[in-house]
Protein backbone atom coordinates (compact mmCIF):
# COMPACT_ATOMS: atom_id res chain seq x y z
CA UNK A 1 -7.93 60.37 -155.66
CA UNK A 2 -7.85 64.08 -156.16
CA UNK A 3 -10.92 66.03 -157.02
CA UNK A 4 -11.56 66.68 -160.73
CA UNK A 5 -9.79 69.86 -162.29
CA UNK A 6 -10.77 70.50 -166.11
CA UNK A 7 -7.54 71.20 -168.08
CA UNK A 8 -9.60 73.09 -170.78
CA UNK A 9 -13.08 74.97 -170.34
CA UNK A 10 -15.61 76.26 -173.08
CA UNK A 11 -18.15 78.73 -172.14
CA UNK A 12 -21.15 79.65 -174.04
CA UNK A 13 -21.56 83.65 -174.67
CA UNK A 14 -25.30 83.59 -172.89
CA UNK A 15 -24.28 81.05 -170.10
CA UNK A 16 -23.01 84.70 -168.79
CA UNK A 17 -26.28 85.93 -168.18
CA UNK A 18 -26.42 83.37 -165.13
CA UNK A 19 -24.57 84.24 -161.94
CA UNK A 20 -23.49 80.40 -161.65
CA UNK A 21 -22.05 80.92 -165.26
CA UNK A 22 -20.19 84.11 -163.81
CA UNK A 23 -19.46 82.46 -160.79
CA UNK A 24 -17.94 79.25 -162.81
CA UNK A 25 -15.77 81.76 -165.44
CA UNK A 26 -13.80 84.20 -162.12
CA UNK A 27 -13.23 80.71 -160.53
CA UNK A 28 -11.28 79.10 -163.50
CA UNK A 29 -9.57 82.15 -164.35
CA UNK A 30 -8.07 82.32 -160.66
CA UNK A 31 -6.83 79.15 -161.22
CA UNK A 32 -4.88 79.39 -164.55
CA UNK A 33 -7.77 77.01 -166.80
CA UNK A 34 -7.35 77.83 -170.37
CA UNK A 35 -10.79 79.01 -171.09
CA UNK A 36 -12.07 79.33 -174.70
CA UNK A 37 -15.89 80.27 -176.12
CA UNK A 38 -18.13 77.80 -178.04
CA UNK A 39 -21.25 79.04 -179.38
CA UNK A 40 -23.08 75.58 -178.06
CA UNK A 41 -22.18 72.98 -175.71
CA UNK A 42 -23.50 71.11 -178.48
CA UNK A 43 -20.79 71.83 -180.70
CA UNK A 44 -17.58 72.21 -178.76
CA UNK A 45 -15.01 71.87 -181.47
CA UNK A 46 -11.05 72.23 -181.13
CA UNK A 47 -10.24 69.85 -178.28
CA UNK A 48 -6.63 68.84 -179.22
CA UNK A 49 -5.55 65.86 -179.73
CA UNK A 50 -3.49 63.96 -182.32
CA UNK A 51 -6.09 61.11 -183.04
CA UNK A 52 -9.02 60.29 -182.07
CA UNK A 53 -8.60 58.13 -178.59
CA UNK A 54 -6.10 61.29 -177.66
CA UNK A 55 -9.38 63.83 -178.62
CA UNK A 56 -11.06 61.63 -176.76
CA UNK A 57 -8.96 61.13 -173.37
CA UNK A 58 -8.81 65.45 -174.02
CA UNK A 59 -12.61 65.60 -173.99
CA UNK A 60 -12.60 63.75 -170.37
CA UNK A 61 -10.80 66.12 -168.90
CA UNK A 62 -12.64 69.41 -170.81
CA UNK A 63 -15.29 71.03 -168.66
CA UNK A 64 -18.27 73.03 -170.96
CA UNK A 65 -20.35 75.80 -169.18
CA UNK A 66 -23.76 75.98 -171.01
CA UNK A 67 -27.20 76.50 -170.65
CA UNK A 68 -29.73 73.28 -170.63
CA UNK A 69 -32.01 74.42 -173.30
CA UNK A 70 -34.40 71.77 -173.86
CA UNK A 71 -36.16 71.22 -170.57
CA UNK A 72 -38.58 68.14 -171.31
CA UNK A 73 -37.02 65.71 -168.76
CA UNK A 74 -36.38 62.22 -170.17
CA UNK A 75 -37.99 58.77 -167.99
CA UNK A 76 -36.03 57.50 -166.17
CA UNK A 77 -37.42 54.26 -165.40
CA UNK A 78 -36.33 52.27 -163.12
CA UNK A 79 -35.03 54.47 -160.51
CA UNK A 80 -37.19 57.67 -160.89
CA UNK A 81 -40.31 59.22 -162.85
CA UNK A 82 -37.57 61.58 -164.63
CA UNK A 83 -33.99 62.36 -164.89
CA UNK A 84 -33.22 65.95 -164.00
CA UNK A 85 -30.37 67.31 -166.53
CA UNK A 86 -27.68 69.10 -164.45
CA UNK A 87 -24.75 67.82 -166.02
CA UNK A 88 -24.05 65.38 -168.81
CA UNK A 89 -20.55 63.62 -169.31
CA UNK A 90 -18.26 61.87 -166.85
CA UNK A 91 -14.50 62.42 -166.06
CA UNK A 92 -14.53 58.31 -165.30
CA UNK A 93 -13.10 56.11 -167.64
CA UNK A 94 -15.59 52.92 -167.05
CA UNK A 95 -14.88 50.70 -169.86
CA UNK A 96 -18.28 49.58 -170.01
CA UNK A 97 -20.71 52.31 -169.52
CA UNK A 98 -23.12 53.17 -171.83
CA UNK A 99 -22.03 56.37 -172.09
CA UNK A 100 -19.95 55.69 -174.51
CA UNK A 101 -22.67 55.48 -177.03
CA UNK A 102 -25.46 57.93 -175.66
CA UNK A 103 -22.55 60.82 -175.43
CA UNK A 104 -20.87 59.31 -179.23
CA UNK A 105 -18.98 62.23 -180.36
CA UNK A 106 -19.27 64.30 -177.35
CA UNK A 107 -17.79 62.63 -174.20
CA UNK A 108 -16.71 65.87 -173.16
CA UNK A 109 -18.54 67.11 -169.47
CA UNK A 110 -21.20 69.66 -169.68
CA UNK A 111 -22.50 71.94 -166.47
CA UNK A 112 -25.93 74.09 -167.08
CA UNK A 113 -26.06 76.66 -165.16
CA UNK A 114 -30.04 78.24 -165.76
CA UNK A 115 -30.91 76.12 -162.19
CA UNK A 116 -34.27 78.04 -161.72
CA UNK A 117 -35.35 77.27 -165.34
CA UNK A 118 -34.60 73.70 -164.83
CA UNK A 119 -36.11 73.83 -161.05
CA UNK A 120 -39.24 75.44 -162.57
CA UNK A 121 -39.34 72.65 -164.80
CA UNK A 122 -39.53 70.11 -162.06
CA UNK A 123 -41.65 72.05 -160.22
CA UNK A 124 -44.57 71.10 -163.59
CA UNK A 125 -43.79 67.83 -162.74
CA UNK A 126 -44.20 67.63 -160.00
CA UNK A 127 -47.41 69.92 -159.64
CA UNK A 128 -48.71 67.06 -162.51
CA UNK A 129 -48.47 64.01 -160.42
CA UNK A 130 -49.41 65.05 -157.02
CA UNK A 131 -50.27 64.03 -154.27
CA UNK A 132 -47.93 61.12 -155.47
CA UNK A 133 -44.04 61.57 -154.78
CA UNK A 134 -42.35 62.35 -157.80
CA UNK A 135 -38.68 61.02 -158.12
CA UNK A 136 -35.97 62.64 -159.98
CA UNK A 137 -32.63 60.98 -161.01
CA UNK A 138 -29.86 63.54 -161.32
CA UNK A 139 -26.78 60.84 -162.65
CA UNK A 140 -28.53 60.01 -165.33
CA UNK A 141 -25.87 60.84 -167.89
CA UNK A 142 -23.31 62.40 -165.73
CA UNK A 143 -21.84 61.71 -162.72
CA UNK A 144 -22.60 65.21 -161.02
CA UNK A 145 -20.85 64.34 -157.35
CA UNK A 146 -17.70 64.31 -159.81
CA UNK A 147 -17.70 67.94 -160.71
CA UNK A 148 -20.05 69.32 -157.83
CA UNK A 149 -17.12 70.61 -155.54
CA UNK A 150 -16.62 72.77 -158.70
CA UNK A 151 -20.09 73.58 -159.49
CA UNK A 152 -22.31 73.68 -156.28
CA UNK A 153 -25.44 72.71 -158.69
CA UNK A 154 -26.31 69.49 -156.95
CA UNK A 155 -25.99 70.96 -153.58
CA UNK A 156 -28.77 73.19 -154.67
CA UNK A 157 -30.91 71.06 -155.94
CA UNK A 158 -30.67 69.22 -152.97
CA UNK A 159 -31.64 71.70 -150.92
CA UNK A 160 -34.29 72.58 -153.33
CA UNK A 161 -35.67 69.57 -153.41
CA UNK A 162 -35.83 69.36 -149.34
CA UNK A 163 -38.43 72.66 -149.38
CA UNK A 164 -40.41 70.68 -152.02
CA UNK A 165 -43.41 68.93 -150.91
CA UNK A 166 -43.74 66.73 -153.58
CA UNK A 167 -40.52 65.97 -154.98
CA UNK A 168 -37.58 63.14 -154.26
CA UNK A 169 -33.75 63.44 -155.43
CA UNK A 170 -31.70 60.43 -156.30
CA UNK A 171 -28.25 59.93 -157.77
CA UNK A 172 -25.52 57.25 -158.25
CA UNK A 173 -21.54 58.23 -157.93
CA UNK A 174 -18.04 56.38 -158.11
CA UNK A 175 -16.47 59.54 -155.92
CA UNK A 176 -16.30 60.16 -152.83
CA UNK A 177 -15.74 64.07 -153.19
CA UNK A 178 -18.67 64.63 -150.49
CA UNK A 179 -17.58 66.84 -147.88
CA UNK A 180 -19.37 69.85 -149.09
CA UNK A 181 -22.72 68.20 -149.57
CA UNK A 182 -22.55 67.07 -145.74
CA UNK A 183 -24.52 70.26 -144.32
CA UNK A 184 -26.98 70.26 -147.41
CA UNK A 185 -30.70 71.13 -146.24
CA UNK A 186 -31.85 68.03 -147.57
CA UNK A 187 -34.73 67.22 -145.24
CA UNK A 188 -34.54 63.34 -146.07
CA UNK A 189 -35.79 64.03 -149.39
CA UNK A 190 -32.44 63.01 -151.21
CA UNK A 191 -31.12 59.48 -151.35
CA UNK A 192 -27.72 59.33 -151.96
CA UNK A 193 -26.22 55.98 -153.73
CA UNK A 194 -22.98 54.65 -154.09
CA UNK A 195 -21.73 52.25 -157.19
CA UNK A 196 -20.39 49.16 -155.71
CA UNK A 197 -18.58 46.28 -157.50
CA UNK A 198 -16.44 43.05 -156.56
CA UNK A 199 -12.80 43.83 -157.05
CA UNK A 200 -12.38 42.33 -160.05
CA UNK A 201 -14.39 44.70 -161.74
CA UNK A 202 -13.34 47.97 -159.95
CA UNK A 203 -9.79 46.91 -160.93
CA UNK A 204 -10.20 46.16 -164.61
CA UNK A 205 -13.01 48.67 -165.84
CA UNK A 206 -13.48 51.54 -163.38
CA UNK A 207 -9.79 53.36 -164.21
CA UNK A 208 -10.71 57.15 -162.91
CA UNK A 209 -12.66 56.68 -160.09
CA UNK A 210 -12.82 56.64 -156.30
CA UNK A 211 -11.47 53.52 -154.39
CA UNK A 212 -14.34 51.29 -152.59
CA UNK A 213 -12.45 52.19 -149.54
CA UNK A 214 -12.76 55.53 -150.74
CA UNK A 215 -16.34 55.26 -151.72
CA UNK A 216 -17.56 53.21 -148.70
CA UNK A 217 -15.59 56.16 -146.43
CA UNK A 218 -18.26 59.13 -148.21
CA UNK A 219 -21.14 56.37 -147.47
CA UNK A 220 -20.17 56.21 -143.70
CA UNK A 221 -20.19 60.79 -143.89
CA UNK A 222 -23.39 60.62 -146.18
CA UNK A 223 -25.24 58.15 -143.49
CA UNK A 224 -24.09 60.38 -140.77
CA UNK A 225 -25.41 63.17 -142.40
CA UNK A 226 -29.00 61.87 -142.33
CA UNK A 227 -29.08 61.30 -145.76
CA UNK A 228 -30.85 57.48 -146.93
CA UNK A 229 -28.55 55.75 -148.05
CA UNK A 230 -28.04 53.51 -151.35
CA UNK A 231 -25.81 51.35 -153.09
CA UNK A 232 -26.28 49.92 -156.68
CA UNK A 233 -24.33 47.23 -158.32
CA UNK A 234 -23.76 47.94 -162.12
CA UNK A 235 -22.80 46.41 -163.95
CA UNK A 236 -22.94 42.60 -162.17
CA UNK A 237 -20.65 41.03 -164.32
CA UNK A 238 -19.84 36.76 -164.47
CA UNK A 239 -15.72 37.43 -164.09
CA UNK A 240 -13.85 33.71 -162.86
CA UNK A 241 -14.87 33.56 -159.18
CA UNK A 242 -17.87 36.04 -159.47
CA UNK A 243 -19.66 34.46 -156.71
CA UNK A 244 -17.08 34.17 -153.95
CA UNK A 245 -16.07 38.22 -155.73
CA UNK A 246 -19.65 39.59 -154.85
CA UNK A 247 -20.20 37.48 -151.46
CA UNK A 248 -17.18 38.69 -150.29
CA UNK A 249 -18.03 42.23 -151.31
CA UNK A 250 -21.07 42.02 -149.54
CA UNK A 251 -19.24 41.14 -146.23
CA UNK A 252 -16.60 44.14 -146.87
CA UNK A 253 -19.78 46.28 -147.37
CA UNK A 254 -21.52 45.36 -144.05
CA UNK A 255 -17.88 45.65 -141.99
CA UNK A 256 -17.59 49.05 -143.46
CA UNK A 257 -21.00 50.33 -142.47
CA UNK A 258 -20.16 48.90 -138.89
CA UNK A 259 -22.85 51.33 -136.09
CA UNK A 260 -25.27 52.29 -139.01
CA UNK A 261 -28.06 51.68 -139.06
CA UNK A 262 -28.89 49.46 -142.26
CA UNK A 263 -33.34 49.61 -141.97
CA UNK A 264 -33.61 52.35 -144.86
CA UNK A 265 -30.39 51.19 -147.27
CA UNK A 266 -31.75 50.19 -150.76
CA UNK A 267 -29.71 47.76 -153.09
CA UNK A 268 -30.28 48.03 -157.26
CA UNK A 269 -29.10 45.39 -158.92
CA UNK A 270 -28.03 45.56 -162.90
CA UNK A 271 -26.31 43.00 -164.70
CA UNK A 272 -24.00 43.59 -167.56
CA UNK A 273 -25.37 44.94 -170.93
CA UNK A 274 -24.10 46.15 -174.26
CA UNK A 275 -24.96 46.80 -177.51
CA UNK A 276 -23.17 46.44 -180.72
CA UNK A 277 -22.00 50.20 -181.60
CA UNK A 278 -21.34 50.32 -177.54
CA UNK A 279 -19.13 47.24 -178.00
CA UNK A 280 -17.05 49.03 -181.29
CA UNK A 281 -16.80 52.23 -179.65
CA UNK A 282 -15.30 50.85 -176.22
CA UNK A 283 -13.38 48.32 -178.32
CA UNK A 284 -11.55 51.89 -180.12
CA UNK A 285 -10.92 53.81 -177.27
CA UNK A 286 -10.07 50.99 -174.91
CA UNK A 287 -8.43 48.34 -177.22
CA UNK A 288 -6.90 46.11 -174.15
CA UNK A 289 -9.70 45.43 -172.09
CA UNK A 290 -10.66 42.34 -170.78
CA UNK A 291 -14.16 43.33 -171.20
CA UNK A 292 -16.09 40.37 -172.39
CA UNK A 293 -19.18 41.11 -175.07
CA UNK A 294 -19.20 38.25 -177.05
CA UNK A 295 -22.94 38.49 -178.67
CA UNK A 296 -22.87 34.62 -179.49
CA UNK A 297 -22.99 34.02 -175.69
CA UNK A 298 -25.73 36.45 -175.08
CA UNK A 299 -29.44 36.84 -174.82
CA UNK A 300 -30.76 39.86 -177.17
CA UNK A 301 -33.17 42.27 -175.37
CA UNK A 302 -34.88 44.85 -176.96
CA UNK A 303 -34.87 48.03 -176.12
CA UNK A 304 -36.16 51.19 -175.76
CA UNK A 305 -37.10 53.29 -179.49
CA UNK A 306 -36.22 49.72 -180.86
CA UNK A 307 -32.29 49.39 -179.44
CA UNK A 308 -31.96 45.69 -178.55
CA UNK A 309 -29.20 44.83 -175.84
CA UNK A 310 -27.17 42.11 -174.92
CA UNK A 311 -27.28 40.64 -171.77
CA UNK A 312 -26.69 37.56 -170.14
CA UNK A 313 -28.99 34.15 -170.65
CA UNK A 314 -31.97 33.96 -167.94
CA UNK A 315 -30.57 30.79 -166.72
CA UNK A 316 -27.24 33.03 -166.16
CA UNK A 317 -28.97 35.98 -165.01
CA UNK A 318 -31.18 34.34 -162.77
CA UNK A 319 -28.25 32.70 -161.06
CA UNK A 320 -26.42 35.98 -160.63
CA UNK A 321 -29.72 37.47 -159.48
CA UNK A 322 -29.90 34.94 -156.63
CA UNK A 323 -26.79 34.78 -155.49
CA UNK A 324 -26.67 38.17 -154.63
CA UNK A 325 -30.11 38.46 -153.37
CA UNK A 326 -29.16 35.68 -151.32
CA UNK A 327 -25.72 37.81 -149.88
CA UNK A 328 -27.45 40.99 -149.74
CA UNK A 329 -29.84 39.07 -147.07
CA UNK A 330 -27.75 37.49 -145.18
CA UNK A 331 -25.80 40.77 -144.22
CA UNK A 332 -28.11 43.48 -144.87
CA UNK A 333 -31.37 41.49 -143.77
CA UNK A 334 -33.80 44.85 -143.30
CA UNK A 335 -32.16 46.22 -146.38
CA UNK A 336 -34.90 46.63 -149.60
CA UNK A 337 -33.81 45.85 -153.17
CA UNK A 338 -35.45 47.84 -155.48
CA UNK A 339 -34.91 45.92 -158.51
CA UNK A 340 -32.91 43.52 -160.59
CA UNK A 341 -32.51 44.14 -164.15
């Protein structure tokens, strides 16, 4: 899979004043992007497009340059204290990610460039919680390996984070666009994670995105690079054969990662969720999938600010939970799972 190349860019007038914002506007220009000005990332508006699902298949492959103006960091429980807001948007066209309904109108993929002012931010945070470790989750609505080769802003956060005393980087990606992250000054302070599925899923709802071959190739460069190493499996999702699916991607996994050294690799585990405008929007803009969100089969959850989800019955979920606890020990047996939700 080739690296991501926007076919349409929007800059904001101040993003400018930043030298990554200069840097980002020479670099399309050399390469022929059609490059237009918005006044906010917020309100990108003239992204062609017929109908809607064309606007929005447009959108995926439109790149905005802004500046992250609201620096209160959301939670972003489980996996960290706080998500760290590099990028928003994803070129991937996962059918069931939840994206789709955090992003609503605006699935197009935003890049800030004020770094300090969002390094300064996490630099509060962190000053706030010490002498505890304070995590940050930069893929918390984006998935920033995907546009990094462009951007260079995780790279430097990376590196900023390895100076930090106090501070821990995570982040999840489907690509395996790495190479330039490989002699990042990260100091062990960054774990890098990799979304794994059984094939069943990869081949019927992750159109857009690395191979696991792919995928399991940047793991094997990431772990030599000294960087811990992660995998999470999102969504875990009861397709015909799911258990022999996951066992057997377990065993793939652990053949992959053949003369590394498994101690430090942590496993998340999330099941499949949705909630009902997530289930009309991905129902519009992918009309064929085999997706299944019927609600009369599901247990409601609620949510956070009062948005209930869907997921699967306990007695289902806790089956799915330990059969793939149950993998995950037999081949990775010094691996830690964080969590299972």
């Amino acid at each position: 899979m080739e690296p991501f190349l926007p076919q349409l860019v929007y800059i904001e007038p101040r993003a400018l004043e930043y030298p990554l914002g200069r840097e980002l506007k020479e670099k399309f220009e050399k390469m022929g992007v059609e490059i237009r000005e918005t006044t906010s990332h917020n309100q990108v508006r003239g992204i062609p497009g017929d109908n809607e699902l064309q606007k929005y298949r447009n959108a995926k492959s439109t790149l905005v340059v802004g500046i992250r103006k609201t620096l209160k960091f959301d939670t972003s429980k489980p996996s960290a204290e706080y998500a760290i807001p590099l990028a928003t948007g994803c070129m991937g066209h996962c059918h069931y990610c939840y994206l789709q309904t955090t992003l609503g109108s605006k699935p197009y993929i935003r890049t800030y460039v004020n770094l300090d002012e969002i390094f300064e931010q996490a630099e509060k945070y962190m000053e706030e919680r010490k002498p505890e470790f304070t995590r940050f989750e930069a893929a918390c609505t984006s998935d920033i390996v995907g546009i990094d080769h462009l951007t260079h802003s995780l790279k430097k956060a990376i590196e900023y984070f390895g100076e930090s005393e106090y501070g821990q980087l995570r982040f999840v990606t489907k690509f395996h666009h790495v190479d330039h992250l490989l002699d990042a000054k990260h100091n062990g302070k960054t774990r890098f994670r990799f979304s794994i599925n059984s094939r069943y899923v990869i081949k019927n709802f992750e159109p857009g995105t690395s191979s696991f071959d792919e995928r399991i190739e940047a793991a094997r460069k990431v772990a030599g690079a000294g960087y811990p190493l992660g995998f999470i499996v999102a969504p875990i999702y009861r397709h015909e054969g799911w258990e022999e699916g996951y066992h057997e991607l377990f065993e793939r996994l652990h053949q992959s990662l053949e003369g590394i050294n498994h101690d430090d690799i942590t496993f998340e585990l999330i099941q499949h969720r949705f909630t009902k405008p997530a289930k009309k929007v991905i129902m519009k803009r992918y009309p064929k999938t085999k997706l299944e969100m019927d609600e009369e089969k599901r247990k409601y959850k609620w949510g956070r600010y009062g948005i209930g989800k869907y997921v699967y019955q306990t007695d289902e979920a806790k089956e799915l939970e330990t059969s793939i606890r149950e993998s995950i020990h037999h081949f990775f047996p010094k691996a830690e799972i964080q969590y299972f939700t």
